[in-house]
N, C-alpha and C. Protein backbone atom coordinates (compact mmCIF):
# COMPACT_ATOMS: atom_id res chain seq x y z
N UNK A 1 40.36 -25.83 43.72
CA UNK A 1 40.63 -27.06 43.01
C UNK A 1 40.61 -26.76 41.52
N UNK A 2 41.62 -26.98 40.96
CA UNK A 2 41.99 -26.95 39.77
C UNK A 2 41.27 -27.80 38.87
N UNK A 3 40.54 -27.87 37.39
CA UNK A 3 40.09 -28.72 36.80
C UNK A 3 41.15 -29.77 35.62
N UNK A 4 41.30 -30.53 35.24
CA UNK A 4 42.40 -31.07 34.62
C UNK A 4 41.54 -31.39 33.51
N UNK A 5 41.81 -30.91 32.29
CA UNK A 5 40.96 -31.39 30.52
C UNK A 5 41.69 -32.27 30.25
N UNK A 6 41.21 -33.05 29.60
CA UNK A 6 41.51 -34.02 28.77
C UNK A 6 40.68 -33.60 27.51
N UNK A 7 41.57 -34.60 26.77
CA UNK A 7 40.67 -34.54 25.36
C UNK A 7 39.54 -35.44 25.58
N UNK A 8 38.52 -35.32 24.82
CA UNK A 8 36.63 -36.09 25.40
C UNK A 8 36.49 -36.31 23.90
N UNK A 9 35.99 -37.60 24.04
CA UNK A 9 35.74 -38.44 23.09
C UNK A 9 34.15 -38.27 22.34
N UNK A 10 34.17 -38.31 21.40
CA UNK A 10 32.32 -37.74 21.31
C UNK A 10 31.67 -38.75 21.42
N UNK A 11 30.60 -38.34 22.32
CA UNK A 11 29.68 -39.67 22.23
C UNK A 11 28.24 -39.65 21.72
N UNK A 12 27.31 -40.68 21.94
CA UNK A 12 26.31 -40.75 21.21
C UNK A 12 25.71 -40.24 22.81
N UNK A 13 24.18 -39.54 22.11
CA UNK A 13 23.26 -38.87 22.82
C UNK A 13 22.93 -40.86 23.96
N UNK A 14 22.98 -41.51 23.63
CA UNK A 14 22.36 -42.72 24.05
C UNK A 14 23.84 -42.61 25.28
N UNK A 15 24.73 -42.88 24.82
CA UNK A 15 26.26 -42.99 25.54
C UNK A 15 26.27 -42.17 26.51
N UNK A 16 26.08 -40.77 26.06
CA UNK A 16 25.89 -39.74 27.31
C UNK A 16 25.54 -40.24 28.26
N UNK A 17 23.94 -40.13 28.05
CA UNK A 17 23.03 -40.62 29.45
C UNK A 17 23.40 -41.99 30.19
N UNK A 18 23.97 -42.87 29.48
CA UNK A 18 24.47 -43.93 30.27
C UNK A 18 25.38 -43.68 31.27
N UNK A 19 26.44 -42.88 30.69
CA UNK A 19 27.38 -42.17 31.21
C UNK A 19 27.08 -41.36 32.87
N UNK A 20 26.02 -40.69 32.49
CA UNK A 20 25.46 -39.69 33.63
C UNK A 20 24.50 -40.72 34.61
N UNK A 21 24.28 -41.69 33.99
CA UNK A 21 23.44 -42.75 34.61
C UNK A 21 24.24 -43.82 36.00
N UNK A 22 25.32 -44.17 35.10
CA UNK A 22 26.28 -44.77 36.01
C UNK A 22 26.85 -43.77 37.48
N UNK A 23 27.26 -42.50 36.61
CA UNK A 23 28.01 -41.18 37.95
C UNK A 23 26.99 -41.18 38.59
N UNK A 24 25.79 -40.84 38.37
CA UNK A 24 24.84 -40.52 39.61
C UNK A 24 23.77 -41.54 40.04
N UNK A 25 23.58 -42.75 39.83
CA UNK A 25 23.04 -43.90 40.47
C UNK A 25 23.72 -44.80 40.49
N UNK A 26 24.86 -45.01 40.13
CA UNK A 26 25.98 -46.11 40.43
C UNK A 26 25.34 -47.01 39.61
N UNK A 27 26.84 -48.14 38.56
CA UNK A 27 26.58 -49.14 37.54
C UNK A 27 25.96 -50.00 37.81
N UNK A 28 25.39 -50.13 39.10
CA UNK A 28 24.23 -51.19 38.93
C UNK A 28 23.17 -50.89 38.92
N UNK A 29 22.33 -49.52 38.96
CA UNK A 29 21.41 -49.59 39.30
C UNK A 29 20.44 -50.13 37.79
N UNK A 30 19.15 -50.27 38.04
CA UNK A 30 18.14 -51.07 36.75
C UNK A 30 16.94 -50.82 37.45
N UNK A 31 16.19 -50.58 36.42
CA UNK A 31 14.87 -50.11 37.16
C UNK A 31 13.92 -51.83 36.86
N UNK A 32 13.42 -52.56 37.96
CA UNK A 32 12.86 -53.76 38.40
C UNK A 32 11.94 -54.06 37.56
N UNK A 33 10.80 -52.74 37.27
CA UNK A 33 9.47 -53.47 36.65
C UNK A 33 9.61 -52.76 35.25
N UNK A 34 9.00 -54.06 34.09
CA UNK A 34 9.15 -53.95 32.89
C UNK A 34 8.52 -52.54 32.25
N UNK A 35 9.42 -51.75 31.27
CA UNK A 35 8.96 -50.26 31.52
C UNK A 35 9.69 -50.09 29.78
N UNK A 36 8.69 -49.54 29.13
CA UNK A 36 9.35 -49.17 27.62
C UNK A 36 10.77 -48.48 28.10
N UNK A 37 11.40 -48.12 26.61
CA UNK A 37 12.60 -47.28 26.84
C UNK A 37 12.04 -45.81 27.54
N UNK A 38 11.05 -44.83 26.96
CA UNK A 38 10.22 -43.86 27.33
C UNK A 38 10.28 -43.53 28.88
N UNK A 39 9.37 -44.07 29.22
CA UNK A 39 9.26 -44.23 30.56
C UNK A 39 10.40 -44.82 31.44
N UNK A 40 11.27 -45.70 30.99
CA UNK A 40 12.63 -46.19 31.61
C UNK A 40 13.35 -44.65 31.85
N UNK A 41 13.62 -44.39 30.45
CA UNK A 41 14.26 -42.60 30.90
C UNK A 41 13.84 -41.86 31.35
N UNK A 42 12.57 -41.84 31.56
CA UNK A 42 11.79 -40.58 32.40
C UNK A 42 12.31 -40.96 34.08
N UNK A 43 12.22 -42.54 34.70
CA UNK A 43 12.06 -43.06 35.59
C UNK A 43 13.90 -42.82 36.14
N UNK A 44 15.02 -42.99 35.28
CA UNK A 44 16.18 -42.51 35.29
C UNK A 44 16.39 -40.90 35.51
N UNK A 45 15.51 -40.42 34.62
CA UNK A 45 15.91 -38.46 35.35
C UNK A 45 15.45 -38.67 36.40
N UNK A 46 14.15 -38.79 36.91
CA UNK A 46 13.35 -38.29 38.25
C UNK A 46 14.31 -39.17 39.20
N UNK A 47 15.24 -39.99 39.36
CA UNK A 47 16.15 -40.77 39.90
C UNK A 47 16.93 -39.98 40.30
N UNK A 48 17.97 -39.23 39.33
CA UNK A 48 18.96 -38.55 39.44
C UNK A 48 18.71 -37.57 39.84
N UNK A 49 17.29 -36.71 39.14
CA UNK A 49 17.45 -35.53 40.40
C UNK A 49 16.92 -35.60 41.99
N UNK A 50 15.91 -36.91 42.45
CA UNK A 50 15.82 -36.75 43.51
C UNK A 50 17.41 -36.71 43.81
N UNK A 51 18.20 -38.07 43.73
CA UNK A 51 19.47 -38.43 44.13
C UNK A 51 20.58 -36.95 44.35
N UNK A 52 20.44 -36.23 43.27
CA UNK A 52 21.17 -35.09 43.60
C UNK A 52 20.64 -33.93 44.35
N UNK A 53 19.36 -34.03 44.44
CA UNK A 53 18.16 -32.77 45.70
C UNK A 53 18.75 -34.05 47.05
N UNK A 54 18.87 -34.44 47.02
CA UNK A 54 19.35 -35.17 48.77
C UNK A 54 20.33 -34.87 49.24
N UNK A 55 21.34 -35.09 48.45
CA UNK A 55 22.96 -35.07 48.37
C UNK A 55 22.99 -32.99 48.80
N UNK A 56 21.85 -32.29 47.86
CA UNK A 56 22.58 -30.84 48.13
C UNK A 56 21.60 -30.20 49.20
N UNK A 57 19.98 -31.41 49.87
CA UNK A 57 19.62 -30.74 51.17
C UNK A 57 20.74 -31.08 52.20
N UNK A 58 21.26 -32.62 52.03
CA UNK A 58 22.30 -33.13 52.94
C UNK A 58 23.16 -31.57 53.38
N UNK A 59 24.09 -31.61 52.50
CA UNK A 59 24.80 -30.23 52.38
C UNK A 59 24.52 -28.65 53.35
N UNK A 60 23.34 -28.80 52.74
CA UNK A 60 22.75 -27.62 53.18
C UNK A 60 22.40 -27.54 54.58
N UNK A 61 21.91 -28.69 55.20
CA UNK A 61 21.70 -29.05 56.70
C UNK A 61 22.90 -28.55 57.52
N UNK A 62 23.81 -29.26 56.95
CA UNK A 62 25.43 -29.47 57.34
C UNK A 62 25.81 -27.91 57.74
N UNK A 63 25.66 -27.08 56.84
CA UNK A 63 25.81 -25.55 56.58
C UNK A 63 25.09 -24.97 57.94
N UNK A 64 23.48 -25.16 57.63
CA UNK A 64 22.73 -24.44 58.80
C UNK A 64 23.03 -25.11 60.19
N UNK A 65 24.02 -26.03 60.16
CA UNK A 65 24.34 -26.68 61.95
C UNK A 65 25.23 -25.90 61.70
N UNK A 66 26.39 -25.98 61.37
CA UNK A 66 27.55 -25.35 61.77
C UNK A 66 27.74 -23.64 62.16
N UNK A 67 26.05 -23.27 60.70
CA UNK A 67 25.92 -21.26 61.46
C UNK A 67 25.23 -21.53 62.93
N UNK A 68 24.27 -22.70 63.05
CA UNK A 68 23.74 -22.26 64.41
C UNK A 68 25.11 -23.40 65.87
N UNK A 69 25.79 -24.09 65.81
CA UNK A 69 26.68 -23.85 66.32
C UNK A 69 27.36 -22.83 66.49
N UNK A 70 27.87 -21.87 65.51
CA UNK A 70 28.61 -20.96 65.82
C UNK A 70 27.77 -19.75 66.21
N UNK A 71 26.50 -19.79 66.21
CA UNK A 71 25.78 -18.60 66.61
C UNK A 71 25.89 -18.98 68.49
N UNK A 72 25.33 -20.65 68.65
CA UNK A 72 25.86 -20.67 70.20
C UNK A 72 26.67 -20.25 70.92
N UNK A 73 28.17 -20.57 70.24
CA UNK A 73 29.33 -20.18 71.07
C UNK A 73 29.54 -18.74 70.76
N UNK A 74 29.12 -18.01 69.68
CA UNK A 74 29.21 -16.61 70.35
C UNK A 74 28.13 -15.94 71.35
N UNK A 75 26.97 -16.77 71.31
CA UNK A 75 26.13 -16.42 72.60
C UNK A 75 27.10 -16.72 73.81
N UNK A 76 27.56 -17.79 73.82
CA UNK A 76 28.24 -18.26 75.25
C UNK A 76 29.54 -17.43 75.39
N UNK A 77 30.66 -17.09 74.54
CA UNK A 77 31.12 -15.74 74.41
C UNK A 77 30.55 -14.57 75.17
N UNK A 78 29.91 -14.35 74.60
CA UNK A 78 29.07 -12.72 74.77
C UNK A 78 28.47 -12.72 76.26
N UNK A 79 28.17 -14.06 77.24
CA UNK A 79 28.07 -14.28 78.46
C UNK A 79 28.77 -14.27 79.22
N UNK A 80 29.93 -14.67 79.01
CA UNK A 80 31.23 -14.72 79.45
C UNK A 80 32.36 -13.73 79.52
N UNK A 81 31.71 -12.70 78.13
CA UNK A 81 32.83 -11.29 78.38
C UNK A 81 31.88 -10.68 79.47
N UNK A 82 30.27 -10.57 79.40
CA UNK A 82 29.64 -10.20 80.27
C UNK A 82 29.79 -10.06 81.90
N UNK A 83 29.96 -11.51 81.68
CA UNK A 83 30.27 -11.88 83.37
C UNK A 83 31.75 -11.58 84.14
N UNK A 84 32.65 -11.49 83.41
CA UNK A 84 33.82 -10.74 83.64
C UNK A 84 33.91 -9.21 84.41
């Protein structure tokens, strides 16, 4: 997959994180209980990286089924040239 540039607009350090806030917890999310800015952003990273450690154990699960599927059917293979 090819990447496509555009020209990127500069933004403010504040803009960024909004930015990265929306892509990886989606534009609605808001954190419920009243929380300085401080702690609001702390409560936004530890968000995003659980959110992205899920998304890449998800992944990774996905990976180790499909080696131990395919480790089955070459067991069942390897029984089958056997039994021949």
């Amino acid at each position: 997959m090819e990447r496509e540039f555009t020209k990127l607009e500069p933004k403010t350090t504040q803009e960024a994180f909004d930015e990265l806030t929306n892509y990886f917890l989606g534009a609605n999310y808001y954190i419920e209980d009243p929380v300085g800015a401080k702690q609001g952003n702390a409560i936004i990273v530890d968000d995003i990286i659980y959110s992205v450690k899920a998304k890449l154990e998800k992944i990774k699960n996905i990976a180790i089924m499909k080696s131990f599927v395919f480790m089955i059917i070459g067991i069942i293979i390897g029984v089958i040239i056997e039994a021949i």
